[in-house]
Protein backbone atom coordinates (compact mmCIF):
# COMPACT_ATOMS: atom_id res chain seq x y z
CA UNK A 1 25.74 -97.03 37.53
CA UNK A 2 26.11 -97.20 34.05
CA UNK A 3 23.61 -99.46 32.35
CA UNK A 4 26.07 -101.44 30.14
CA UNK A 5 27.92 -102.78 33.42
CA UNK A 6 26.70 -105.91 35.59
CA UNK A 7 25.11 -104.99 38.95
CA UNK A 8 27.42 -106.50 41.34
CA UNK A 9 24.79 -106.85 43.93
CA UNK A 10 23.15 -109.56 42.20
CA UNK A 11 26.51 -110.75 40.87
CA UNK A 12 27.79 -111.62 44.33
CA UNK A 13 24.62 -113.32 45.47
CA UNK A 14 25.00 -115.78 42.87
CA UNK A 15 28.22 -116.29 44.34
CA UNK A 16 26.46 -116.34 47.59
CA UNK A 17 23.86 -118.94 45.70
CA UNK A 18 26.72 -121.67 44.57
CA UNK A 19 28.08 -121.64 47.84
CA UNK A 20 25.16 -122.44 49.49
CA UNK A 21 24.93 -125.22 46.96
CA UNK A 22 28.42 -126.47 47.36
CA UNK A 23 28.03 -126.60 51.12
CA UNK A 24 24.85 -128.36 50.32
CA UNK A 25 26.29 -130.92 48.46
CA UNK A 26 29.51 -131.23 50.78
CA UNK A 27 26.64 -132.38 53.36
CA UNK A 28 24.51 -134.77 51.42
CA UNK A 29 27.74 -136.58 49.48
CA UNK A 30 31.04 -136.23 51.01
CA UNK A 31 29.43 -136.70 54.56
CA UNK A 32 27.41 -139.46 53.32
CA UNK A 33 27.65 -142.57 55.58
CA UNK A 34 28.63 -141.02 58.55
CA UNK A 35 26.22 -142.20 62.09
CA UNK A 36 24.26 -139.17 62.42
CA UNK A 37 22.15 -139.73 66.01
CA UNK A 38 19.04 -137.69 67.10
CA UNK A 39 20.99 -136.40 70.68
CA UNK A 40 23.91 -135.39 68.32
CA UNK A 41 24.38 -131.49 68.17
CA UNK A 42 26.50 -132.06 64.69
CA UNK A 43 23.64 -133.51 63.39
CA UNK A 44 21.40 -130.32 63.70
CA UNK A 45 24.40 -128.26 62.81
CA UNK A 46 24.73 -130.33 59.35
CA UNK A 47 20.60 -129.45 58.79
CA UNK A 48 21.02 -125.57 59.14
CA UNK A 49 24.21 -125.97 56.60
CA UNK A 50 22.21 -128.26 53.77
CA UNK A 51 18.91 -126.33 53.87
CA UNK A 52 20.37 -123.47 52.35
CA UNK A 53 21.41 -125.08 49.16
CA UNK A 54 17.67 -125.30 47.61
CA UNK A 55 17.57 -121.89 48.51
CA UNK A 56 20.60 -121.63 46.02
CA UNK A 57 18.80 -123.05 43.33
CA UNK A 58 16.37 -120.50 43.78
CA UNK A 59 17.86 -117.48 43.66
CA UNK A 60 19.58 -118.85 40.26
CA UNK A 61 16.82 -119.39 38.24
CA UNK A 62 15.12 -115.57 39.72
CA UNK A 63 18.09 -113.62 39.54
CA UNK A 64 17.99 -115.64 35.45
CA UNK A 65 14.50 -114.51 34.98
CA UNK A 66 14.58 -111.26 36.22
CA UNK A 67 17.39 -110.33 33.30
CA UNK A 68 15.98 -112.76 30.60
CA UNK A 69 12.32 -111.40 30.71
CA UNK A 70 14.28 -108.17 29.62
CA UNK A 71 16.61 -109.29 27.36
CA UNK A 72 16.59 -111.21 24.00
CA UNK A 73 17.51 -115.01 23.03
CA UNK A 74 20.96 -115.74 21.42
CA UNK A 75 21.63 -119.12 20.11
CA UNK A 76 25.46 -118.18 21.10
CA UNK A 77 24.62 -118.25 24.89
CA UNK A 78 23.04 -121.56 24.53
CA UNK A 79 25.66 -123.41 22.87
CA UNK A 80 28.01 -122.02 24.76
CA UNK A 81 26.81 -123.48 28.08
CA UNK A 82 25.99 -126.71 26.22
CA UNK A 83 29.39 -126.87 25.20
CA UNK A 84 30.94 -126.38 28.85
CA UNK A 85 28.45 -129.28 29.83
CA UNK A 86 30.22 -131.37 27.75
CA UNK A 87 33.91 -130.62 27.97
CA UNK A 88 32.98 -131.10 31.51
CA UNK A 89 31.34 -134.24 31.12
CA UNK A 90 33.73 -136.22 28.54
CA UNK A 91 37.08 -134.98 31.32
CA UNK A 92 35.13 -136.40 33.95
CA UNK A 93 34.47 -139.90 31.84
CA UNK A 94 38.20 -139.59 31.12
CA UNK A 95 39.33 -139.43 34.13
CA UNK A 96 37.01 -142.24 35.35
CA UNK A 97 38.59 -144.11 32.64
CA UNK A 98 41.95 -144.06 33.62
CA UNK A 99 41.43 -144.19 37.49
CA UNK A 100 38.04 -146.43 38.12
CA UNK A 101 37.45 -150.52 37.65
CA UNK A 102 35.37 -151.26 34.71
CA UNK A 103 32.93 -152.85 36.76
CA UNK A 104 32.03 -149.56 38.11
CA UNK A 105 31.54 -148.07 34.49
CA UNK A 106 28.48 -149.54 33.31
CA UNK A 107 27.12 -149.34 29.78
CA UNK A 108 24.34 -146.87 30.85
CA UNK A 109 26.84 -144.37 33.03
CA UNK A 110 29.00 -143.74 29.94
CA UNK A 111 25.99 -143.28 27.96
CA UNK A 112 24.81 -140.59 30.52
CA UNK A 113 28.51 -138.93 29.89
CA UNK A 114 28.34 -138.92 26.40
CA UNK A 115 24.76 -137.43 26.28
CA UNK A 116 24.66 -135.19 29.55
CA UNK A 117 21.84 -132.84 28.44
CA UNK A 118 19.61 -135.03 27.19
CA UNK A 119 20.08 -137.86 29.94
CA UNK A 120 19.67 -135.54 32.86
CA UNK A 121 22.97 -136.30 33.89
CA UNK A 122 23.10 -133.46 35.41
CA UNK A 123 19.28 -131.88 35.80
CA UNK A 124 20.20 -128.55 36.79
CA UNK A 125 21.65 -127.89 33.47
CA UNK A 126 18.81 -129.84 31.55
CA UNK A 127 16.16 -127.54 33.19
CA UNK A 128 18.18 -124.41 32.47
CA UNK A 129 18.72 -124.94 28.97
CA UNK A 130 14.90 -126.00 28.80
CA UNK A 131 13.93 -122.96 30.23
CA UNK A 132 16.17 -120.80 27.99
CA UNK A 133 14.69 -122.44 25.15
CA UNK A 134 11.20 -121.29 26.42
CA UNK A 135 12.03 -118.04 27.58
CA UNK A 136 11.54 -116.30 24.32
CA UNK A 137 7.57 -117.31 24.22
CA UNK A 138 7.35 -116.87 28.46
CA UNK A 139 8.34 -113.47 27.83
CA UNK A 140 5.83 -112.98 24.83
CA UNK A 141 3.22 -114.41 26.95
CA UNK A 142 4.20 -112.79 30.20
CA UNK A 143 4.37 -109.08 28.41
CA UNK A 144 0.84 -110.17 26.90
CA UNK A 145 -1.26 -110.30 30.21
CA UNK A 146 -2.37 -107.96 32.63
CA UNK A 147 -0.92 -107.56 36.06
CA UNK A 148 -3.79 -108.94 37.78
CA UNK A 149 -3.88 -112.08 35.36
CA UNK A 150 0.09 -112.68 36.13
CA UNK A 151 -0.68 -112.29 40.10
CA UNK A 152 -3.38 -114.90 39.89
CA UNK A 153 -1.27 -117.14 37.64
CA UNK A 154 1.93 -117.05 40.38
CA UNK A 155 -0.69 -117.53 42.92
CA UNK A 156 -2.05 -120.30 41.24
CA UNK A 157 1.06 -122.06 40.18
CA UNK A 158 2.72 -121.66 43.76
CA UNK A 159 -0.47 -123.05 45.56
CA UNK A 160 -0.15 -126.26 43.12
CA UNK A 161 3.31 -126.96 43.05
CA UNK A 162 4.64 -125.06 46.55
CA UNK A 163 2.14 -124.90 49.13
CA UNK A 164 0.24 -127.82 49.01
CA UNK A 165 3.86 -130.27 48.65
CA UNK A 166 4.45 -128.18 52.05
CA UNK A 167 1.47 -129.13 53.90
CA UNK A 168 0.52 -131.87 52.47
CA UNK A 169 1.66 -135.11 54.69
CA UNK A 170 4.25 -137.19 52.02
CA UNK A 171 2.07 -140.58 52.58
CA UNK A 172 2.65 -142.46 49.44
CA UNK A 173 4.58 -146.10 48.64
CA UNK A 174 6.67 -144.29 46.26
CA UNK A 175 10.24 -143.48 46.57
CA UNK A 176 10.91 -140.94 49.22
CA UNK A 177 13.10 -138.50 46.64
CA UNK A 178 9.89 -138.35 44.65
CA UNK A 179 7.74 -137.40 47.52
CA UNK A 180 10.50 -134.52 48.77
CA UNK A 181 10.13 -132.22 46.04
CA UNK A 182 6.69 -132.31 45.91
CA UNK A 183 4.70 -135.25 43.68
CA UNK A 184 1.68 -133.51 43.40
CA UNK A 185 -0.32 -132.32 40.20
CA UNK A 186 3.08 -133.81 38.12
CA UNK A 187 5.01 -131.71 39.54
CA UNK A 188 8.84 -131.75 37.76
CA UNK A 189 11.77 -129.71 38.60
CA UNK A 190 11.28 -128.08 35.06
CA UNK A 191 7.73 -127.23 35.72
CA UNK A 192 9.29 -125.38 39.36
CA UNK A 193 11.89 -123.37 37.41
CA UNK A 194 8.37 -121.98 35.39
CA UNK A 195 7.37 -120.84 38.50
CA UNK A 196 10.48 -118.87 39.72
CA UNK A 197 10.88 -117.74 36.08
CA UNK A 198 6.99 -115.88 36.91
CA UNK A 199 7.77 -114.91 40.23
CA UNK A 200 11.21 -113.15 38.96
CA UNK A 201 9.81 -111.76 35.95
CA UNK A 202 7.18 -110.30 38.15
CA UNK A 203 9.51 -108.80 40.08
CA UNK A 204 11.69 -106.76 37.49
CA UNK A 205 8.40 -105.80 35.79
CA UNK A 206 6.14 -104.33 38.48
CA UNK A 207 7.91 -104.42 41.91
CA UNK A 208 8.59 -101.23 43.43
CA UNK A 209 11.99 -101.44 45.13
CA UNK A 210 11.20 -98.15 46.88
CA UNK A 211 8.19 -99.40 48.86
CA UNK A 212 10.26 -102.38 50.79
CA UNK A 213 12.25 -101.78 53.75
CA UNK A 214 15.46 -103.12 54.80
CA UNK A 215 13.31 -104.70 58.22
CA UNK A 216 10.34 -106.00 56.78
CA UNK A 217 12.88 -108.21 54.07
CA UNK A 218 15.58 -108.96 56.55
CA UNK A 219 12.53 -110.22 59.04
CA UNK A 220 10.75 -112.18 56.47
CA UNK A 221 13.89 -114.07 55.14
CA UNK A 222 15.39 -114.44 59.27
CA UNK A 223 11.53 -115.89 60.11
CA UNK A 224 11.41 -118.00 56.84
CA UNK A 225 14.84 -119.68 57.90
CA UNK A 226 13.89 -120.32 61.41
CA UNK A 227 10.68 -122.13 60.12
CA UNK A 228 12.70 -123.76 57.62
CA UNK A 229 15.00 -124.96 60.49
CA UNK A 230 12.74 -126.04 62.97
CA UNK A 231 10.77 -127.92 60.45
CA UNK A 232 13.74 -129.62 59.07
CA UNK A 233 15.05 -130.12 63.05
CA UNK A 234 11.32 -131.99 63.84
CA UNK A 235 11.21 -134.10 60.86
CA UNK A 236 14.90 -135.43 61.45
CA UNK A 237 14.25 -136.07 65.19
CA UNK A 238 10.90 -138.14 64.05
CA UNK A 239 12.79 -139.71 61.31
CA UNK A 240 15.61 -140.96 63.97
CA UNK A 241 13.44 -141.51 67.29
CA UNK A 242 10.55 -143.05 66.65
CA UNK A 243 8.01 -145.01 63.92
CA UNK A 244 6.83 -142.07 61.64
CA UNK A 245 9.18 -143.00 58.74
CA UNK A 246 6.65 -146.39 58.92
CA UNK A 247 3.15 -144.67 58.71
CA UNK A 248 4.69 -142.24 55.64
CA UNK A 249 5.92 -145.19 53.71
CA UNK A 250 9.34 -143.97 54.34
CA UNK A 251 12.48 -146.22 54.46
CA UNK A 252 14.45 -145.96 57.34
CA UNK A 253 17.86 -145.45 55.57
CA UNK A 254 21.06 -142.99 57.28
CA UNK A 255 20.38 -139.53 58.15
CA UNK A 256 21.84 -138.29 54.56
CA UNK A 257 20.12 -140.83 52.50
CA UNK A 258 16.55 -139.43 51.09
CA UNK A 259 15.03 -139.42 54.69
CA UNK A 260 12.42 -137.21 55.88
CA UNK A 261 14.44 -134.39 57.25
CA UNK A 262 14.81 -133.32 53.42
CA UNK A 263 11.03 -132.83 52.99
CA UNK A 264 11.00 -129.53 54.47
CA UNK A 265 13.35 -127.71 52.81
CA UNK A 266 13.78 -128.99 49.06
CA UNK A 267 13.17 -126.21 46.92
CA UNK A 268 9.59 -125.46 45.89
CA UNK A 269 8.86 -125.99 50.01
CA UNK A 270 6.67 -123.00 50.73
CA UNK A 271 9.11 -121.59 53.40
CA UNK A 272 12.00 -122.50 50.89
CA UNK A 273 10.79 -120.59 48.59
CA UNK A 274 10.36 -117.20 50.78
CA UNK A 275 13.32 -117.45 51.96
CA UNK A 276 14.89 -116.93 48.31
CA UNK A 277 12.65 -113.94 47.67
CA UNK A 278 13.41 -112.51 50.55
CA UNK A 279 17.38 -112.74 50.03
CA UNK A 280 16.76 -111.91 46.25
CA UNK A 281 14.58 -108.54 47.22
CA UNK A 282 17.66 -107.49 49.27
CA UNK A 283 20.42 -107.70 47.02
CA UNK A 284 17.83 -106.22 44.64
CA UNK A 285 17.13 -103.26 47.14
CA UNK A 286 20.87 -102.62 48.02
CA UNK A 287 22.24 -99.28 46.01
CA UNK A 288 23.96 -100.97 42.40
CA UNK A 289 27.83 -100.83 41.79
CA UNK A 290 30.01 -103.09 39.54
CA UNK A 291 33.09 -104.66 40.94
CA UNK A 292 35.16 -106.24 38.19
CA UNK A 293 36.61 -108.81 40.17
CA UNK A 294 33.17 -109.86 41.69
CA UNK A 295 31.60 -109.30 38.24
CA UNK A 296 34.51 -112.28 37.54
CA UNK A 297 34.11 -115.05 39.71
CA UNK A 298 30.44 -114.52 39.69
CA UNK A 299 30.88 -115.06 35.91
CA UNK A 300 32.58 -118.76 36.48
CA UNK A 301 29.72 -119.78 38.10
């Protein structure tokens, strides 16, 4: 394939990615309210279709780092995705505007609108643009360390901010959305996308594509969802049936409301997080071609 075109492999799993994210999000907001029970099949059925959207967020910021530790900072790129932020933004404060009560626009949401980037209002974006801004210097640092430094910085970083948030019981009198994605040693969303910014940049640099088999990926990523799944299934049922949201501090809110079936599955969660690399390495291993039209949508993104 010629080296000027986009490899469609990776092209479609983004696509892959923001569906994952939309059904995600279909789950936790448009379904929000509804009387989930503990004996209710739809209930378990709505946990294997949410998991997979922190896996989403994953595989965007590696499939991100795996071309941007090999390619160089424009200013253009930035601005341009600032600027899409904020068309986005102001329509959307237009059209509450026009069709919402002015109670429900408060001072501080339409300050949010006007300033998106800067007032999280939507962190994804925030933490992307962050992390383009520091790409240039993680690449000079990354290309100015050995191989075994950069292994024992990933497995450094992952212990701190993935393992131990995994194993780790979430027993604090914080809120419960602050305990999910992991509130030890400061962890931040920001400081997760540094991580999967090092894990893909390890990959394109010294990952030998030829050495992994189509089995041993495909079995990792199948046994990384199960685990995902049955952790996610036994921290719902505990959640609904009996006490345990009491001894973690938890509140006992509805099913899609910050309660402890999230904790196993938000992005940095260990299991999470293999899951991604395991999807990633197989679009990665899968021969390249460039489809235009997949090359397209992917693009809209």
């Amino acid at each position: 394939m010629n080296h000027s075109q986009r490899n469609s492999n990776l092209e479609l799993l983004r696509i892959i990615a923001m569906i994952f994210i939309i059904a995600h999000h279909l789950v936790t907001f448009a379904l929000d309210g509804l009387p989930f029970v503990a004996d209710n099949l739809n209930t378990f059925v709505l946990y294997f279709i949410t998991m997979f959207g922190k896996m989403g967020v994953n595989l965007f910021i590696l499939i991100s780092a795996y071309f941007m530790i090999k390619s160089k900072f424009t200013l253009r790129k930035l601005l341009i995705l600032g600027g899409e932020v904020y068309f986005y933004s102001f329509l959307f404060l237009a059209i509450g505007i026009l069709f919402l009560t002015p109670e429900v626009l408060s001072i501080p949401t339409v300050g949010a609108s006007l300033l998106p980037i800067s007032h999280d209002l939507y962190w994804f974006v925030t933490c992307y643009i962050l992390l383009m801004l520091f790409s240039p210097f993680l690449n000079k640092f990354i290309n100015g360390i050995s191989k075994n430094t950069f292994i024992k910085l990933i497995l450094l970083s992952v212990l701190l901010w993935s393992v131990f948030p995994t194993i780790l019981p979430p027993m604090t009198t914080y809120p419960a959305q602050d305990v999910f994605v992991g509130n030890n040693f400061q962890y931040s969303p920001l400081i997760w996308f540094f991580v999967l910014y090092l894990i893909g940049s390890y990959i394109r640099l010294y990952v030998n594509m030829d050495k992994l088999t189509y089995n041993k990926l495909i079995s990792g990523f199948v046994i990384s969802v199960i685990i995902v799944f049955i952790g996610t299934c036994i921290f719902g049922f505990l959640d609904l049936n009996s006490t345990a949201h009491l001894y973690w501090s938890l509140p006992m809110t509805n099913v899609l409301d910050n309660t402890l079936y999230m904790s196993f599955f938000y992005e940095n969660k260990f299991f999470a997080l293999t899951a991604s690399i395991f999807l990633f390495l197989i679009f990665l291993k899968r021969k390249e071609f460039s489809n235009k039209y997949i090359n397209y949508i992917a693009g809209s993104d």
